[in-house]
PDB file of N, CA and C in Angstrom:
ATOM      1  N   UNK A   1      81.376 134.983 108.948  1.00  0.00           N
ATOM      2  CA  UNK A   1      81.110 135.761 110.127  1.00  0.00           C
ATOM      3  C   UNK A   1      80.112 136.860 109.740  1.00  0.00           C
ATOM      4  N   UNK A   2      78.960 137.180 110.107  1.00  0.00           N
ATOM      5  CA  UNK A   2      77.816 138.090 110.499  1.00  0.00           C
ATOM      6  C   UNK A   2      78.334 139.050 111.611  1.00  0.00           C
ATOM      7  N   UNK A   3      78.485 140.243 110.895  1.00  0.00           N
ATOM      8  CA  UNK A   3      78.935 141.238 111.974  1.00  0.00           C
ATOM      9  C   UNK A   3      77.345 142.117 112.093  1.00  0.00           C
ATOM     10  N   UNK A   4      77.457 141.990 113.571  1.00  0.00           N
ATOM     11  CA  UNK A   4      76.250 142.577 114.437  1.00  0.00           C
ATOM     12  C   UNK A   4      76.390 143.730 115.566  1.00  0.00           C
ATOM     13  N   UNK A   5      75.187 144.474 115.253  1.00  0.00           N
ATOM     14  CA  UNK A   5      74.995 146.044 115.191  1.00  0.00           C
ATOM     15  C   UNK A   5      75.286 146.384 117.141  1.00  0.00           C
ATOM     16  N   UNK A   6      75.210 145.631 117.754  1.00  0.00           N
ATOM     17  CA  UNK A   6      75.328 145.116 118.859  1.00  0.00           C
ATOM     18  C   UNK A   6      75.027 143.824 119.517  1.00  0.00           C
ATOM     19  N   UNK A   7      75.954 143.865 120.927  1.00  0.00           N
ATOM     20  CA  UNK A   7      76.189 142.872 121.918  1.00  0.00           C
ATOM     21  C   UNK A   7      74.897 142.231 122.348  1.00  0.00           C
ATOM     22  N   UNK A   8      73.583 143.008 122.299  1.00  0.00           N
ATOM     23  CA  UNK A   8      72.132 142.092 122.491  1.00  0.00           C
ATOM     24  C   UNK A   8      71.850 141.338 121.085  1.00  0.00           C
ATOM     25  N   UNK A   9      72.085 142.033 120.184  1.00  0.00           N
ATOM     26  CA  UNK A   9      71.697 141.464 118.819  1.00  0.00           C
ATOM     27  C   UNK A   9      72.388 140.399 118.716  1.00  0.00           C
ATOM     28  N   UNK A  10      73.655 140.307 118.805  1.00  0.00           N
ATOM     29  CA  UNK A  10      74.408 139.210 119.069  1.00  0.00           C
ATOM     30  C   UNK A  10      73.914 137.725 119.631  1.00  0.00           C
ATOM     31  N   UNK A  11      73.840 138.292 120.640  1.00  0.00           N
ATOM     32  CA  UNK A  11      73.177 136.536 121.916  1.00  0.00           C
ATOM     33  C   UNK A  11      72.042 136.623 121.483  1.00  0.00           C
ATOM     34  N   UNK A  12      71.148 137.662 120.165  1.00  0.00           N
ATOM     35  CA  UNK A  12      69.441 137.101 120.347  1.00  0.00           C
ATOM     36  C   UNK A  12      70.235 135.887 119.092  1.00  0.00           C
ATOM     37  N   UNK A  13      70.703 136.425 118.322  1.00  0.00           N
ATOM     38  CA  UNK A  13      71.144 135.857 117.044  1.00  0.00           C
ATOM     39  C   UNK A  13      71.504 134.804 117.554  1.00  0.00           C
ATOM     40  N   UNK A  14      72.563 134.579 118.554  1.00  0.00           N
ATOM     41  CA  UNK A  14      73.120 133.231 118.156  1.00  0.00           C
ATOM     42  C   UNK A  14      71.994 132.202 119.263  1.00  0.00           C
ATOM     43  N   UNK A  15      71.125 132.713 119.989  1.00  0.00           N
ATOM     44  CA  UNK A  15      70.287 131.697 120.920  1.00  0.00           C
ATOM     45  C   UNK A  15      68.822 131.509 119.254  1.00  0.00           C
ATOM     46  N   UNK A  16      68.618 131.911 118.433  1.00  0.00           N
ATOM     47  CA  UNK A  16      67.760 131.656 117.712  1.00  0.00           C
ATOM     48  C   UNK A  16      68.587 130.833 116.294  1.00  0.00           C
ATOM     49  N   UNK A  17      69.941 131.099 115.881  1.00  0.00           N
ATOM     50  CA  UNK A  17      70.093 130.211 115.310  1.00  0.00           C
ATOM     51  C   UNK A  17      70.518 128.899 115.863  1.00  0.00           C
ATOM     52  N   UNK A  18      71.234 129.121 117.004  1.00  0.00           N
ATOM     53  CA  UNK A  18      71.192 127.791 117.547  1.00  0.00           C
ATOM     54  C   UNK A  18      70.543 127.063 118.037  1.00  0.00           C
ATOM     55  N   UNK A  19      69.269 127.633 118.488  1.00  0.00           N
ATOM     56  CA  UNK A  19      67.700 126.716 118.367  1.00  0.00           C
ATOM     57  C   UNK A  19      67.268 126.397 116.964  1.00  0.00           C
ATOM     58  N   UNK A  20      67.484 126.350 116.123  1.00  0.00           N
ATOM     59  CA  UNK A  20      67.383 126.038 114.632  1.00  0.00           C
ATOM     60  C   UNK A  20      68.657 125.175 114.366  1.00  0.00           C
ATOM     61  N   UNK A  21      69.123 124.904 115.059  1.00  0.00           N
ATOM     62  CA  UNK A  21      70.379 123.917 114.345  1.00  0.00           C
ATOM     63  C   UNK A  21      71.676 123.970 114.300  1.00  0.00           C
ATOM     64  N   UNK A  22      71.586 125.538 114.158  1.00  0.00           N
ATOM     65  CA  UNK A  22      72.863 126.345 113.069  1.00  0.00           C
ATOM     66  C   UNK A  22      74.391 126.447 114.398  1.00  0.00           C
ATOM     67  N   UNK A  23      74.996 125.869 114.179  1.00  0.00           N
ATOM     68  CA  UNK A  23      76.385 126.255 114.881  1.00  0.00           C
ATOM     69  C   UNK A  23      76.818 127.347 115.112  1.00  0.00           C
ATOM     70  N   UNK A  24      77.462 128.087 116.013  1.00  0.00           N
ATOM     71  CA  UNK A  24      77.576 129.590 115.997  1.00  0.00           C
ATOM     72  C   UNK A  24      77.857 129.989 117.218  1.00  0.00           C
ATOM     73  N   UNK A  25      78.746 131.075 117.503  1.00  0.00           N
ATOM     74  CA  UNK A  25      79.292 131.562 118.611  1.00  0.00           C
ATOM     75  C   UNK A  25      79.521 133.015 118.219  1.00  0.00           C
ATOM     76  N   UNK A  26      79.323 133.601 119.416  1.00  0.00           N
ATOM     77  CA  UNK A  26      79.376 135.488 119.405  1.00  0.00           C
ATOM     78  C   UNK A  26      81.144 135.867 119.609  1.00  0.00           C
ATOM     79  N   UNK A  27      81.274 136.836 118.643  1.00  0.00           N
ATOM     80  CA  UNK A  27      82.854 137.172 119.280  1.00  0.00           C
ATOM     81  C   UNK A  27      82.738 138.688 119.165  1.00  0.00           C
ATOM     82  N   UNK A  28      83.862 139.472 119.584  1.00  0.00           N
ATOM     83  CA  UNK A  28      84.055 140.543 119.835  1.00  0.00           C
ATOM     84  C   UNK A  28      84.914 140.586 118.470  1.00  0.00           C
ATOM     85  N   UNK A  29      84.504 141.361 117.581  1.00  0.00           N
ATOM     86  CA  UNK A  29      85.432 141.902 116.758  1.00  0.00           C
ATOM     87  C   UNK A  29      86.304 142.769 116.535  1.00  0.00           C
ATOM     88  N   UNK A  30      87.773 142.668 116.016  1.00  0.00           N
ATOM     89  CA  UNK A  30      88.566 143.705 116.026  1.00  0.00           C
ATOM     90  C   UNK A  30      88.174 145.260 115.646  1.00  0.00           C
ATOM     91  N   UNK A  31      88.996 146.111 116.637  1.00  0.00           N
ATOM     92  CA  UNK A  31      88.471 147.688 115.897  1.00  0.00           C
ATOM     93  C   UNK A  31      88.815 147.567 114.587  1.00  0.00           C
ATOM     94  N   UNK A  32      87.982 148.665 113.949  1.00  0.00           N
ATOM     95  CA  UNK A  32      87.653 148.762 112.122  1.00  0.00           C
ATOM     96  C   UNK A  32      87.944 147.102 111.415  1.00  0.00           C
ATOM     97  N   UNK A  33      86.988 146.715 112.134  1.00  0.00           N
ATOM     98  CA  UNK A  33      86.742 145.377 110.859  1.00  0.00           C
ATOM     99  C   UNK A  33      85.750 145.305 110.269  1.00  0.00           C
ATOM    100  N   UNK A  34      84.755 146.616 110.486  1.00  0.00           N
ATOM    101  CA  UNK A  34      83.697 146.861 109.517  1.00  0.00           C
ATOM    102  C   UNK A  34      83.842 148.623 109.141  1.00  0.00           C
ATOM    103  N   UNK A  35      82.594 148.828 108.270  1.00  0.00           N
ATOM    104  CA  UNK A  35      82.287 150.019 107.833  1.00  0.00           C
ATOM    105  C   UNK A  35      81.828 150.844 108.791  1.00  0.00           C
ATOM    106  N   UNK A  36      80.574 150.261 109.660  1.00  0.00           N
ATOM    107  CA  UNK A  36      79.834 150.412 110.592  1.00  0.00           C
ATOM    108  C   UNK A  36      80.046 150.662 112.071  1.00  0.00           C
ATOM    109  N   UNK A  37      81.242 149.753 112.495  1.00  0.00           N
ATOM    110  CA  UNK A  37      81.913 149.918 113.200  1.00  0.00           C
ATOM    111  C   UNK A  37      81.403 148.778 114.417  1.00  0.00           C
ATOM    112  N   UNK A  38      80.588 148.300 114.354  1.00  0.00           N
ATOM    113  CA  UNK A  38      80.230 146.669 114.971  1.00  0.00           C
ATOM    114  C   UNK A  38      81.045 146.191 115.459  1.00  0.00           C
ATOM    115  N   UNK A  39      80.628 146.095 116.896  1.00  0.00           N
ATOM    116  CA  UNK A  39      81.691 145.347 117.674  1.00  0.00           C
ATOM    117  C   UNK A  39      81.753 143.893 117.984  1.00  0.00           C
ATOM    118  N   UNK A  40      80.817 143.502 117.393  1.00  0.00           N
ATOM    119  CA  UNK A  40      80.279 141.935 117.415  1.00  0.00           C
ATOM    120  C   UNK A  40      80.122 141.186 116.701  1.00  0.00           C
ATOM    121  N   UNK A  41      80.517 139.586 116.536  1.00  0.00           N
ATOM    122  CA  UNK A  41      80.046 139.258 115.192  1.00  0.00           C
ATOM    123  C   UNK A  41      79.373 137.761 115.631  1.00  0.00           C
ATOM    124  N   UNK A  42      79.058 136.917 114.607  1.00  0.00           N
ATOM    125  CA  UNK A  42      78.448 135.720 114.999  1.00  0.00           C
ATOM    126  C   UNK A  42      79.660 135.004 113.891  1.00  0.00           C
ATOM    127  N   UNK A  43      80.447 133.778 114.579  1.00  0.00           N
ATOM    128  CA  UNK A  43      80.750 133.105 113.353  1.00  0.00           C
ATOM    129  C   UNK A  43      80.395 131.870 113.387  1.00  0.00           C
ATOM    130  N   UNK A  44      80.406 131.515 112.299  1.00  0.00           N
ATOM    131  CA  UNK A  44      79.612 130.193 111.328  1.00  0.00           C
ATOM    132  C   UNK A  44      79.686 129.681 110.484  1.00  0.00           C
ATOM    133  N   UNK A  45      79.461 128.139 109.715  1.00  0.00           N
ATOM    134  CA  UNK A  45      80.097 127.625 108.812  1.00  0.00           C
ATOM    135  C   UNK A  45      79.579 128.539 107.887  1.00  0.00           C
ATOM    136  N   UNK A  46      80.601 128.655 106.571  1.00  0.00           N
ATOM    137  CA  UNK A  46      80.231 129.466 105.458  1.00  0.00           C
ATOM    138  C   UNK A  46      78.801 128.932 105.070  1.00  0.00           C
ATOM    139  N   UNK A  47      79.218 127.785 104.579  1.00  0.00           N
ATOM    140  CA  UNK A  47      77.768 127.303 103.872  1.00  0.00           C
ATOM    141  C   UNK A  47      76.390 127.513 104.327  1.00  0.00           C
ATOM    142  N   UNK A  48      76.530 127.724 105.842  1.00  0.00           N
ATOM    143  CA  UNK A  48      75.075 128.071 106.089  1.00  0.00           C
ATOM    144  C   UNK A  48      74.888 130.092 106.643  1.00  0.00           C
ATOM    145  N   UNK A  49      75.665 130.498 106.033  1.00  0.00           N
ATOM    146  CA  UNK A  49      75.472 132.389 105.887  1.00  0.00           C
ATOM    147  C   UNK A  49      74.293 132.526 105.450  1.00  0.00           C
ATOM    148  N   UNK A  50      74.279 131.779 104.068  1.00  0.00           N
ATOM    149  CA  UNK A  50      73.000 132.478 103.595  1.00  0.00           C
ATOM    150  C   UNK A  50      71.507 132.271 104.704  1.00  0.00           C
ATOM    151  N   UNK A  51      71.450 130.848 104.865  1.00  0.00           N
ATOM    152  CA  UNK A  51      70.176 130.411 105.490  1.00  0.00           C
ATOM    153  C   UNK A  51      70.085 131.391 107.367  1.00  0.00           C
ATOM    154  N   UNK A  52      71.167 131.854 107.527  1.00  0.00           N
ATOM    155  CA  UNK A  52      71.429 132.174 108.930  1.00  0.00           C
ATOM    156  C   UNK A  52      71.144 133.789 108.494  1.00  0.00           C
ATOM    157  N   UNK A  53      71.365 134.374 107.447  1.00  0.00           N
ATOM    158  CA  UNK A  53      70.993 136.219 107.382  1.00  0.00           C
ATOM    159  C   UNK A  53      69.391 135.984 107.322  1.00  0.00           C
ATOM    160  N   UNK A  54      68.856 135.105 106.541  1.00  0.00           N
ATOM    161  CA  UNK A  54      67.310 135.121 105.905  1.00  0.00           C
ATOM    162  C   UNK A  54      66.776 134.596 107.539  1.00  0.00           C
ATOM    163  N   UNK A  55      67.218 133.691 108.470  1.00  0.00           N
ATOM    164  CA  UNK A  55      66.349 133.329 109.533  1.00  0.00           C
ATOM    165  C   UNK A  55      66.793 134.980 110.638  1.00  0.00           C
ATOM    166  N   UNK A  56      67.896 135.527 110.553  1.00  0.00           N
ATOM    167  CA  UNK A  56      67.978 136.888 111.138  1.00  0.00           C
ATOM    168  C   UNK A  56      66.538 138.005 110.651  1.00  0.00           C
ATOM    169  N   UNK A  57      66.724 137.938 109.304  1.00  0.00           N
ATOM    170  CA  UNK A  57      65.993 139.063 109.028  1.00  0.00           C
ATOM    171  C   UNK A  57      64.413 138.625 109.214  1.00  0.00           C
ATOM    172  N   UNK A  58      64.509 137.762 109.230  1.00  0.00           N
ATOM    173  CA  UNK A  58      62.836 136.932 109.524  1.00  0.00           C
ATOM    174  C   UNK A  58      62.679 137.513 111.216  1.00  0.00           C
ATOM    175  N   UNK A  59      63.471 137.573 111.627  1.00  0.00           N
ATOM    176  CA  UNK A  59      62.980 137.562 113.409  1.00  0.00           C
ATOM    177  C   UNK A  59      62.840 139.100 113.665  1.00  0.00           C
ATOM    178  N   UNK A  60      63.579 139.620 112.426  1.00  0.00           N
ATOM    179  CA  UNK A  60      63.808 141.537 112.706  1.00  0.00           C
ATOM    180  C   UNK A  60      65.049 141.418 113.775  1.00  0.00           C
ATOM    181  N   UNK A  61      65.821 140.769 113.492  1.00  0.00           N
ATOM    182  CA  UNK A  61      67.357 140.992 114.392  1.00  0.00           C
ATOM    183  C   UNK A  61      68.352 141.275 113.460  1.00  0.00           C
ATOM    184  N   UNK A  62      68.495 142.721 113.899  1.00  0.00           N
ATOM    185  CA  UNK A  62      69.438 143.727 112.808  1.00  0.00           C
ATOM    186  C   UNK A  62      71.085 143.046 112.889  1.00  0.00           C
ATOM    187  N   UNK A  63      71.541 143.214 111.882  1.00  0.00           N
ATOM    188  CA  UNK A  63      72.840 142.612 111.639  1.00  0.00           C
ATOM    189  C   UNK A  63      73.894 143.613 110.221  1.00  0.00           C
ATOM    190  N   UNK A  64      74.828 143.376 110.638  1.00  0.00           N
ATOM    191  CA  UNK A  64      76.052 144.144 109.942  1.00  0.00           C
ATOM    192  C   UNK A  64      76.046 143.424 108.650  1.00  0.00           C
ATOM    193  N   UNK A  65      77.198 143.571 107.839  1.00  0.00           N
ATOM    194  CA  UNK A  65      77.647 142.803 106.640  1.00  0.00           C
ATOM    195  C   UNK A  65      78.152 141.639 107.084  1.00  0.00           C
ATOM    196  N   UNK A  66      77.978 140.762 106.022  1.00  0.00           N
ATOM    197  CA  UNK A  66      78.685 139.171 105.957  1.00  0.00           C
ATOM    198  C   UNK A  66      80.348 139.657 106.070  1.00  0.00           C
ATOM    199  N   UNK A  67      81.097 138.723 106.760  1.00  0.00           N
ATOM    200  CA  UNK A  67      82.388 139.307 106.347  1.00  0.00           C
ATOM    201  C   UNK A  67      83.117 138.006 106.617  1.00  0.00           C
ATOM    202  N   UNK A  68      84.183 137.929 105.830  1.00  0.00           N
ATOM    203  CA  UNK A  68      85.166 136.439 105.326  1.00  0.00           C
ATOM    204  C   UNK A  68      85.885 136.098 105.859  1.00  0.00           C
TER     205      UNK A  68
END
């Protein structure tokens, strides 16, 4: 799960990885399940985290920590 800085960042994230392939759905995350305090996250198969932060940061769509 990709926790994201907000609810737009969210749906840009998951309409651009899921035009790329990548499986993925937006959820609302529990209070304090980050540092940051992100109320959003994207989750997704583990194996493709890595390839899904590097196509985020490629587009400039800000995102929280990876979280397990």
């Amino acid at each position: 799960m990709i926790a994201m800085s907000s609810l737009t960042y969210a749906l840009r994230g998951e309409e651009l990885l899921k035009g790329g392939g990548i499986v993925v759905r937006v959820i609302k995350l529990p209070q304090g399940s980050t540092k940051k305090g992100c109320a959003y996250g994207l989750v997704l198969p583990c194996a493709l985290a890595s390839e899904a932060l590097t196509r985020l940061e490629r587009a400039g769509i800000r995102h929280g920590d990876l979280l397990r």
